[in-house]
N, C-alpha and C. Protein backbone atom coordinates (compact mmCIF):
# COMPACT_ATOMS: atom_id res chain seq x y z
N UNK A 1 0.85 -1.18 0.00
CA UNK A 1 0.00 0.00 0.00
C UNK A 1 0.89 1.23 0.00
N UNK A 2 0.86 2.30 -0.67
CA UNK A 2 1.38 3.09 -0.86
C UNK A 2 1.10 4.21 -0.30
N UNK A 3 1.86 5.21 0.82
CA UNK A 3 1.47 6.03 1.24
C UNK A 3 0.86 7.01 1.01
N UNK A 4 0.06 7.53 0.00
CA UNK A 4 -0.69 8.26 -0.90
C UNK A 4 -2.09 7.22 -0.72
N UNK A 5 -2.04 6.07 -0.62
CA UNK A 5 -2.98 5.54 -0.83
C UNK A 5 -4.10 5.69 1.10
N UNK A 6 -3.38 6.29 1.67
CA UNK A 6 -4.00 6.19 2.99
C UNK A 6 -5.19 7.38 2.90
N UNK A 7 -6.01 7.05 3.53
CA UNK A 7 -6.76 8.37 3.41
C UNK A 7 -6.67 9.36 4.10
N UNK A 8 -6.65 10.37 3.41
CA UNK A 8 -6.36 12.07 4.18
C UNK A 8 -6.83 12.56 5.21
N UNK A 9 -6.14 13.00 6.21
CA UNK A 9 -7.03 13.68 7.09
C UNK A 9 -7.84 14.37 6.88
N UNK A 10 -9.02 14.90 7.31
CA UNK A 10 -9.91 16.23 7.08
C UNK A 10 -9.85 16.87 8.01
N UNK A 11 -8.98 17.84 8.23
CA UNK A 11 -8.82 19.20 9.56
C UNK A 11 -10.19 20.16 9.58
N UNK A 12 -10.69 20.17 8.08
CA UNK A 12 -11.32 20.95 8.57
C UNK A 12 -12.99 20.65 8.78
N UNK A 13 -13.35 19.19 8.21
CA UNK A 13 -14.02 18.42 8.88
C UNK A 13 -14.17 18.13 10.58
N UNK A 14 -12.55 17.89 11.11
CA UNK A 14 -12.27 17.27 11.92
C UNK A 14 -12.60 18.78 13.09
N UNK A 15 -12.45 19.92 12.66
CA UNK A 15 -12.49 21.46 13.29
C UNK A 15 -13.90 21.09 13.57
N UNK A 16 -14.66 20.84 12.45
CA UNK A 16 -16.01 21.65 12.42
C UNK A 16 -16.86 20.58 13.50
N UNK A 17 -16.64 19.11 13.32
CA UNK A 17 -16.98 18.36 14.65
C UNK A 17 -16.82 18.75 16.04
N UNK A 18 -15.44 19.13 16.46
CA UNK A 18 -15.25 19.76 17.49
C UNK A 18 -15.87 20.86 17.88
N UNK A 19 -16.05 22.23 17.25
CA UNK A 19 -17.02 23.03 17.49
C UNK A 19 -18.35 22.74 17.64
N UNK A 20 -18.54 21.75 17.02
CA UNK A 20 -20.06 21.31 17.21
C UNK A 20 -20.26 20.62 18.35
N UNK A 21 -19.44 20.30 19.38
CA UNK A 21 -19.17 19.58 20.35
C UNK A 21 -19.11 21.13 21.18
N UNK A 22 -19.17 21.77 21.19
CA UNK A 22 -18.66 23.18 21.99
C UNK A 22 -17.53 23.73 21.88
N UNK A 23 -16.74 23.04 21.20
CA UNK A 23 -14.83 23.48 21.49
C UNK A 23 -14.49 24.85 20.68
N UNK A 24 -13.97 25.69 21.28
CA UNK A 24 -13.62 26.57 20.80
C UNK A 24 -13.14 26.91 19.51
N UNK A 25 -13.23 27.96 18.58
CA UNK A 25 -12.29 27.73 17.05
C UNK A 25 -11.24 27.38 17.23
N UNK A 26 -10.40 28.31 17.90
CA UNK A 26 -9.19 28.37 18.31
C UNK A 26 -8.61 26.63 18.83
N UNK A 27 -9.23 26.30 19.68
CA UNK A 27 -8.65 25.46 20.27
C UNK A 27 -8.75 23.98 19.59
N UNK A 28 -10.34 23.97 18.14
CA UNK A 28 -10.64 23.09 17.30
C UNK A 28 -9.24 23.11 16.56
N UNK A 29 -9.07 24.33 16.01
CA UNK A 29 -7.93 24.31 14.95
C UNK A 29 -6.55 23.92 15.27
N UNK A 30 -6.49 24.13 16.70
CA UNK A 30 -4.87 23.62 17.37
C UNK A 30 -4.89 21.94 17.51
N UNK A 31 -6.25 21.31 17.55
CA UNK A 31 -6.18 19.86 18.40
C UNK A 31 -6.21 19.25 16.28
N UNK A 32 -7.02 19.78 15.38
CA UNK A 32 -6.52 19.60 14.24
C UNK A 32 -5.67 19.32 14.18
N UNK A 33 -4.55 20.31 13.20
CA UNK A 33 -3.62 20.64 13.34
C UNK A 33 -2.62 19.15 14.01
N UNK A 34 -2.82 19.06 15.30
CA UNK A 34 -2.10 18.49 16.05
C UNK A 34 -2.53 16.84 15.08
N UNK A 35 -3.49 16.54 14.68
CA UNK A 35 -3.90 15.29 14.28
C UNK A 35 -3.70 15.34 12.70
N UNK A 36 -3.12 16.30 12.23
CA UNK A 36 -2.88 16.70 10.51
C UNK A 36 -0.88 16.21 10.90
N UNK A 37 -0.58 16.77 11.90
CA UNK A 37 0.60 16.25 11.78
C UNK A 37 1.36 15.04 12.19
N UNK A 38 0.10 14.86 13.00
CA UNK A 38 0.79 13.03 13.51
C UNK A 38 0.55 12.41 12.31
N UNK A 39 -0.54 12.33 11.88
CA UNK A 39 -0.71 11.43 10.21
C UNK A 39 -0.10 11.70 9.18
N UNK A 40 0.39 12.86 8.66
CA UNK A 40 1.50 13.21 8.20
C UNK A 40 2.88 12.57 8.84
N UNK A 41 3.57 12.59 10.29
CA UNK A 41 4.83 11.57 10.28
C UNK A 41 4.21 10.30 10.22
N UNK A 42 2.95 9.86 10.30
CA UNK A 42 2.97 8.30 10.39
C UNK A 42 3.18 7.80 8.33
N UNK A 43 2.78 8.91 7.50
CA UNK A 43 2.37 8.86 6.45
C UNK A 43 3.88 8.68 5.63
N UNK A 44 5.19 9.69 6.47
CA UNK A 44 6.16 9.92 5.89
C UNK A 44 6.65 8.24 6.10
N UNK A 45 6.83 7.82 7.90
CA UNK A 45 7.61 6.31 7.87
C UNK A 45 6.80 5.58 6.95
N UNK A 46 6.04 5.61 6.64
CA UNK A 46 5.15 4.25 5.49
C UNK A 46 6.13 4.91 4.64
N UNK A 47 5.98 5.69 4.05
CA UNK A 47 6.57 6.03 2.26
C UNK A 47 8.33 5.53 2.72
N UNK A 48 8.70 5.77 3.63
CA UNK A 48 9.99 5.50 3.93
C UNK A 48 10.17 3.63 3.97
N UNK A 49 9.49 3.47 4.47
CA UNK A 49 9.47 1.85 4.49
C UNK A 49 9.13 1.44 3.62
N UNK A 50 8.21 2.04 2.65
CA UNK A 50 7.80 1.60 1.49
C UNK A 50 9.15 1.40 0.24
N UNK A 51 9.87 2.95 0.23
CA UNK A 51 11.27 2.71 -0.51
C UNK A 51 11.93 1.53 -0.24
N UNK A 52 12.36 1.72 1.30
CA UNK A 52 13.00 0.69 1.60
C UNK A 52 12.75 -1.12 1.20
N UNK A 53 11.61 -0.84 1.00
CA UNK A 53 10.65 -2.63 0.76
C UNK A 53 11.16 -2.45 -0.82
N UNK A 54 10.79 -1.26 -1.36
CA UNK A 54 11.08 -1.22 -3.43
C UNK A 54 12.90 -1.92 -3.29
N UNK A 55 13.20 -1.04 -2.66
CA UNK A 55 15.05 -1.37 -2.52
C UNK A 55 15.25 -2.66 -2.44
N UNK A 56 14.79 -3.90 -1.34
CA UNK A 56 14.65 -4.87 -1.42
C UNK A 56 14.35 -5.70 -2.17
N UNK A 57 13.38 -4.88 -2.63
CA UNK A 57 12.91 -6.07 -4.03
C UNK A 57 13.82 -5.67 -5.23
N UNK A 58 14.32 -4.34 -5.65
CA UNK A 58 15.00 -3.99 -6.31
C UNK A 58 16.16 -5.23 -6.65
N UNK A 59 16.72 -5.25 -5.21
CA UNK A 59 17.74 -6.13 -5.07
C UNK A 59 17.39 -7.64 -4.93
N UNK A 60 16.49 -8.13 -4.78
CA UNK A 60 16.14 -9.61 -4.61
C UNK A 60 15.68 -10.02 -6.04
N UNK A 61 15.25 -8.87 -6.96
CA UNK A 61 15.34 -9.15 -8.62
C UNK A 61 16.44 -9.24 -8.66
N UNK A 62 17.95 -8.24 -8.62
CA UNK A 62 19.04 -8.75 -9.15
C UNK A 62 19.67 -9.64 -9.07
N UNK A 63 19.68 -10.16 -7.70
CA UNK A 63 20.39 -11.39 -7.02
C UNK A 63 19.69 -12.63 -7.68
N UNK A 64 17.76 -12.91 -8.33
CA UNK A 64 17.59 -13.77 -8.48
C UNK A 64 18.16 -14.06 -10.20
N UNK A 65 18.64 -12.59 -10.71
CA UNK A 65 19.14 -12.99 -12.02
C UNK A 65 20.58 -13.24 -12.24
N UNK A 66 20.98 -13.34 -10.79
CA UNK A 66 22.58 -13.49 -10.61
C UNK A 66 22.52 -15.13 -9.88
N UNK A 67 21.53 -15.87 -9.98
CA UNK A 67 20.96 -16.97 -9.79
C UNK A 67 21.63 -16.87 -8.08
N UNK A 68 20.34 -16.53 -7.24
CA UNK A 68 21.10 -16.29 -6.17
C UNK A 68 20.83 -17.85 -5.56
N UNK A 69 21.73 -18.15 -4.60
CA UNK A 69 21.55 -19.08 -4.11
C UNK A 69 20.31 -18.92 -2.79
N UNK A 70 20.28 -20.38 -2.40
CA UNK A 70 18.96 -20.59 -1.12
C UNK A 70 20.10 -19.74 0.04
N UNK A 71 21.11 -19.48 0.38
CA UNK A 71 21.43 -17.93 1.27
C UNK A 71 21.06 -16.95 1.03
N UNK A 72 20.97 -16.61 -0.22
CA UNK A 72 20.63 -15.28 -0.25
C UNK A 72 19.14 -14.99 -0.50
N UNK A 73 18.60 -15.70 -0.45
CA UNK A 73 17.27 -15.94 -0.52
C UNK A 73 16.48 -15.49 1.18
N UNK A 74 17.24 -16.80 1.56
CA UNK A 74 17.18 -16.83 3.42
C UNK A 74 17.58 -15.41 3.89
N UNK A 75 18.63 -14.93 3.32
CA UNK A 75 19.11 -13.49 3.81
C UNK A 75 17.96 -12.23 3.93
N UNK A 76 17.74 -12.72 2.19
CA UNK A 76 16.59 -11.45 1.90
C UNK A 76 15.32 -11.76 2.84
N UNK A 77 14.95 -12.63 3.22
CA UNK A 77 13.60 -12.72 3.92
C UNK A 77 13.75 -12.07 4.65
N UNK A 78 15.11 -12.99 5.73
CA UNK A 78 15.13 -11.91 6.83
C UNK A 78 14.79 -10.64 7.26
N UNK A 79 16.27 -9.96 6.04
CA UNK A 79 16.09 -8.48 6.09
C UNK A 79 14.32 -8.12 5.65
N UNK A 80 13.60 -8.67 5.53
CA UNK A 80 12.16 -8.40 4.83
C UNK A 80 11.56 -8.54 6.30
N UNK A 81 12.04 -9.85 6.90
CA UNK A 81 10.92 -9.68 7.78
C UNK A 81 11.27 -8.86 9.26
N UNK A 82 12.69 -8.49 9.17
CA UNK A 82 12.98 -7.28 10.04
C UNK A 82 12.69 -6.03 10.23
N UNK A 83 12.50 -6.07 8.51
CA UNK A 83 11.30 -4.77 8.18
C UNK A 83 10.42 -4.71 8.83
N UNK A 84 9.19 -5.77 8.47
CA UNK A 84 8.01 -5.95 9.16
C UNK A 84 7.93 -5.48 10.48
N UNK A 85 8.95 -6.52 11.19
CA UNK A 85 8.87 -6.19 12.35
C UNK A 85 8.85 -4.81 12.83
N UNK A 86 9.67 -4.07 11.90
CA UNK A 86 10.43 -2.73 12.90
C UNK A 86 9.02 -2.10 12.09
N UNK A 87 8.65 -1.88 11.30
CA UNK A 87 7.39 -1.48 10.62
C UNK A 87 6.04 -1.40 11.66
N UNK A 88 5.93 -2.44 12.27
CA UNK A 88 4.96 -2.71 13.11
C UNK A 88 5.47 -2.13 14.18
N UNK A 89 6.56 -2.39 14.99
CA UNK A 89 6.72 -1.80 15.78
C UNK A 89 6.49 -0.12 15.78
N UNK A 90 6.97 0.29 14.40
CA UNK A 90 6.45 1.85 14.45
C UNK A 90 5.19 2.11 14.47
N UNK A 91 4.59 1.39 13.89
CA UNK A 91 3.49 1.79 13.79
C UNK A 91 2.60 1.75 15.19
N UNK A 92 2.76 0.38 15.92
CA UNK A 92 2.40 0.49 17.63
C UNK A 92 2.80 1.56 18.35
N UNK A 93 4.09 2.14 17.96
CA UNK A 93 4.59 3.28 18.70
C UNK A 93 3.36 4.15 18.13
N UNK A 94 3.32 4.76 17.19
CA UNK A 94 2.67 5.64 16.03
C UNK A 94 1.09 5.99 17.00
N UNK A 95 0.63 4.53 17.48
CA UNK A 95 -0.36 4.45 18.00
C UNK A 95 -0.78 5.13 18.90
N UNK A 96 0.33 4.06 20.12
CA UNK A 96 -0.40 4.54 21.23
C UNK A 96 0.20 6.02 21.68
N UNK A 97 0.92 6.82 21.13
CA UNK A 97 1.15 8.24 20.95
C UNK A 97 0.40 8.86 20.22
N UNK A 98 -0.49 8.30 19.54
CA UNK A 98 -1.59 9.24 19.26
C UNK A 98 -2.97 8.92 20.43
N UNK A 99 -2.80 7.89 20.88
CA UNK A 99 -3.89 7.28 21.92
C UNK A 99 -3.71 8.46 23.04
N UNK A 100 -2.54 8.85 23.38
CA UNK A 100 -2.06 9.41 24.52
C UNK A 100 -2.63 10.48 24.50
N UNK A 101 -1.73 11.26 23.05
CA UNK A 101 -2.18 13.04 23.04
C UNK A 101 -3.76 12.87 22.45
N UNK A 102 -4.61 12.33 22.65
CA UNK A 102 -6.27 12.62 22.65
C UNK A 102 -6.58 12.38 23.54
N UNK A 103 -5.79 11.33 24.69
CA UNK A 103 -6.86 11.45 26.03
C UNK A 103 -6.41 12.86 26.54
N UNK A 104 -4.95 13.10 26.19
CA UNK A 104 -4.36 14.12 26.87
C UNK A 104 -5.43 15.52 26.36
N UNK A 105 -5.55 15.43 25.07
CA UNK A 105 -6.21 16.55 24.73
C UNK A 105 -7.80 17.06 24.99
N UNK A 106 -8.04 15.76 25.37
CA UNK A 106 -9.70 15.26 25.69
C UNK A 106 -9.82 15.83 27.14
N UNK A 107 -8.66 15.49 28.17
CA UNK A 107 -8.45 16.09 29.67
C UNK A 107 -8.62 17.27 29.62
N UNK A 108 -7.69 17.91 28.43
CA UNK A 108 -8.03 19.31 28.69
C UNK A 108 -9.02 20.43 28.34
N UNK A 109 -9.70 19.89 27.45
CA UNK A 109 -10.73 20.09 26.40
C UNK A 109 -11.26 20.03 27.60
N UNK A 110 -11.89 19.11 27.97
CA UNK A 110 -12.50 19.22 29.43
C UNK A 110 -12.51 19.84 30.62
N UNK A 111 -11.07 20.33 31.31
CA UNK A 111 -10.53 21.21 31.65
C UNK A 111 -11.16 22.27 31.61
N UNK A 112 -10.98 22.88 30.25
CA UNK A 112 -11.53 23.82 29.58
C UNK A 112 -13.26 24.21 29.37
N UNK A 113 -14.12 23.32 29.15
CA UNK A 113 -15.22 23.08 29.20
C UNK A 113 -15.62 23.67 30.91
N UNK A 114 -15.19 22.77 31.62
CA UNK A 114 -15.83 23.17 33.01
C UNK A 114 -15.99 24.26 33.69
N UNK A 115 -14.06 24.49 32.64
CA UNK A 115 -13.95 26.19 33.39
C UNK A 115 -15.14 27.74 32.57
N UNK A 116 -15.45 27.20 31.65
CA UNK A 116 -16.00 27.62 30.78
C UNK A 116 -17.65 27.78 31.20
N UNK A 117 -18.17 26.49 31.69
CA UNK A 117 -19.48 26.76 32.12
C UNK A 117 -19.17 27.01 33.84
N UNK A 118 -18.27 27.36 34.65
CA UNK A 118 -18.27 28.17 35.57
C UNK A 118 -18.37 29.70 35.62
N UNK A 119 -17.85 29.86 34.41
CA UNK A 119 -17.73 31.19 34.09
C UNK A 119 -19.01 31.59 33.80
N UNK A 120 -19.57 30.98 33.04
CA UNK A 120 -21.32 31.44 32.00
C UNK A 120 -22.25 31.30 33.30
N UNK A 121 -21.68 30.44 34.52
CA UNK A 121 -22.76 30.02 35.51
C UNK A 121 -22.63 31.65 36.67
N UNK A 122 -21.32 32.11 37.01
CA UNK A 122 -21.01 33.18 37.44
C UNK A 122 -22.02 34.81 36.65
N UNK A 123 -21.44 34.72 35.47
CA UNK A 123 -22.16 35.93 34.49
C UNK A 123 -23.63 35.80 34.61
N UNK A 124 -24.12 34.76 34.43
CA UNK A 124 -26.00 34.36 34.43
C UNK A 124 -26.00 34.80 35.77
N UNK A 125 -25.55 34.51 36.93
CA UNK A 125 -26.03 34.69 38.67
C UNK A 125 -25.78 36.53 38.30
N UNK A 126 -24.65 36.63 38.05
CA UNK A 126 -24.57 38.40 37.73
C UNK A 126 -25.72 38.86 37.31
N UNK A 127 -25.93 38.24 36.10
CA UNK A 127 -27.22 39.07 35.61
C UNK A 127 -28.73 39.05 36.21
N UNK A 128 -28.42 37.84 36.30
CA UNK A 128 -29.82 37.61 37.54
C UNK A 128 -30.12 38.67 38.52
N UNK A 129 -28.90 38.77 39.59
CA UNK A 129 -29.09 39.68 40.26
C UNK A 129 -29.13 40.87 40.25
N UNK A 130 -28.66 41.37 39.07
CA UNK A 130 -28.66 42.85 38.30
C UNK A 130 -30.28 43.56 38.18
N UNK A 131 -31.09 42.17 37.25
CA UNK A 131 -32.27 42.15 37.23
C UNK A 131 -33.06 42.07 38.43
N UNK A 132 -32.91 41.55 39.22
CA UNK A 132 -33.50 41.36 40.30
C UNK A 132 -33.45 43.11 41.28
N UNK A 133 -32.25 43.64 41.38
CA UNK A 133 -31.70 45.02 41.22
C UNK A 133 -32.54 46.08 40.65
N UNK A 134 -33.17 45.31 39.67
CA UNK A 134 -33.99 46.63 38.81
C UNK A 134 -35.29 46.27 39.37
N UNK A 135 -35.62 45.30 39.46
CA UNK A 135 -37.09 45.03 39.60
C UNK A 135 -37.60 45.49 41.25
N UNK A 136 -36.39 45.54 41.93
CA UNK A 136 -36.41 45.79 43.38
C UNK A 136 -36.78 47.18 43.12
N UNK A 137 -35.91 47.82 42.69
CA UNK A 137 -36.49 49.40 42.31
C UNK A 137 -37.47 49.77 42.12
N UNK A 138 -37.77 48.93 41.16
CA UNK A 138 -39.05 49.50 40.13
C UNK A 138 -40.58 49.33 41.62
N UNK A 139 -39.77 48.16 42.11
CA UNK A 139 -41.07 47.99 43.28
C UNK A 139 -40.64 48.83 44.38
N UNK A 140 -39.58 49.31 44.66
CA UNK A 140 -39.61 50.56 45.67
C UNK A 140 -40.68 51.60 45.24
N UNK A 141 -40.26 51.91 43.61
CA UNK A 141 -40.76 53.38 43.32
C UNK A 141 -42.15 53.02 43.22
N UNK A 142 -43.08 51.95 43.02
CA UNK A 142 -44.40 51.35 42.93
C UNK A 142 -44.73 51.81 44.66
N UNK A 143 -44.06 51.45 44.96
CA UNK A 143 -44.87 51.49 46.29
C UNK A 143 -44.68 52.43 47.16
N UNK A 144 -43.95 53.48 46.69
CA UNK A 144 -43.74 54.43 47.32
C UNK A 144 -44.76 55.40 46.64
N UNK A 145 -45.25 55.39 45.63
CA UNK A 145 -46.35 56.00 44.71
C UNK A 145 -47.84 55.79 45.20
N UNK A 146 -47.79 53.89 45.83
CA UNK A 146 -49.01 53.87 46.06
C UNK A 146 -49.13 54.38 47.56
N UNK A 147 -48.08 54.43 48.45
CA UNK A 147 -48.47 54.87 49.88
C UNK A 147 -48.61 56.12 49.64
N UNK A 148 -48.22 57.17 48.87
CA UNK A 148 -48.20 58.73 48.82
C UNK A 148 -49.34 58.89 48.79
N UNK A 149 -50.38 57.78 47.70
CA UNK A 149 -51.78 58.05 47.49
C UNK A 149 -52.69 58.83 48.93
């Protein structure tokens, strides 16, 4: 599979979910961003491993027209399946470092959220009592109108 062949992130798909979730622009476009570039290095080691796999075969055509023997045969697997291995292994790495920075980002997103409806819960009690402020008035001056009667 060819690294072109993976499918693209959508940042700005991926933005517009998050806002729709409550998340800020600002902070949609940074946690993007942050997920445009992990798939981008995971995108670069594929194309890199991918050369490396062409190189191999490059060379396991020449050797088989240089009638390679059952060593070099055995050799090339190896090196093939050391690939694999280290391939996979990146890619597990690849993983759970992206597993990490979304809970990590999810903590704070949250973080953020709480502090956010403390704030809106503070401003609403403000205004409440502002109103409440006016209406107190308005019933002072009511009833100071009707006792004058």
């Amino acid at each position: 599979m060819s690294a072109a062949a993976f499918n693209p992130f959508d940042t700005l798909q991926f933005a517009k979910k998050l806002k729709a979730a409550k998340v800020s622009e600002e902070q949609a476009e940074v946690v993007a961003q942050a997920f445009r570039e992990s798939f981008d290095e995971r995108d670069k080691a594929m194309a890199a491993v991918e050369a490396k796999v062409r190189d191999l075969a490059a060379d396991a055509k020449n050797n088989a027209e240089k009638m390679a023997t059952k060593e070099d045969v055995v050799r090339l697997e190896g090196r093939i399946t050391n690939l694999e291995e280290r391939l996979n292994g990146k890619l597990t790495n690849l993983e759970t470092g992206l597993r990490k920075d979304m809970a990590n980002l999810e903590t704070g997103l949250r973080k953020d959220m709480e502090a956010l409806g403390n704030k809106l819960i503070i401003r609403l009690t403000l205004a409440m009592l502002g109103v409440l402020g006016v209406v107190g008035t308005i019933l002072g001056f009511v009833l100071r109108a009707a006792l004058m009667k």
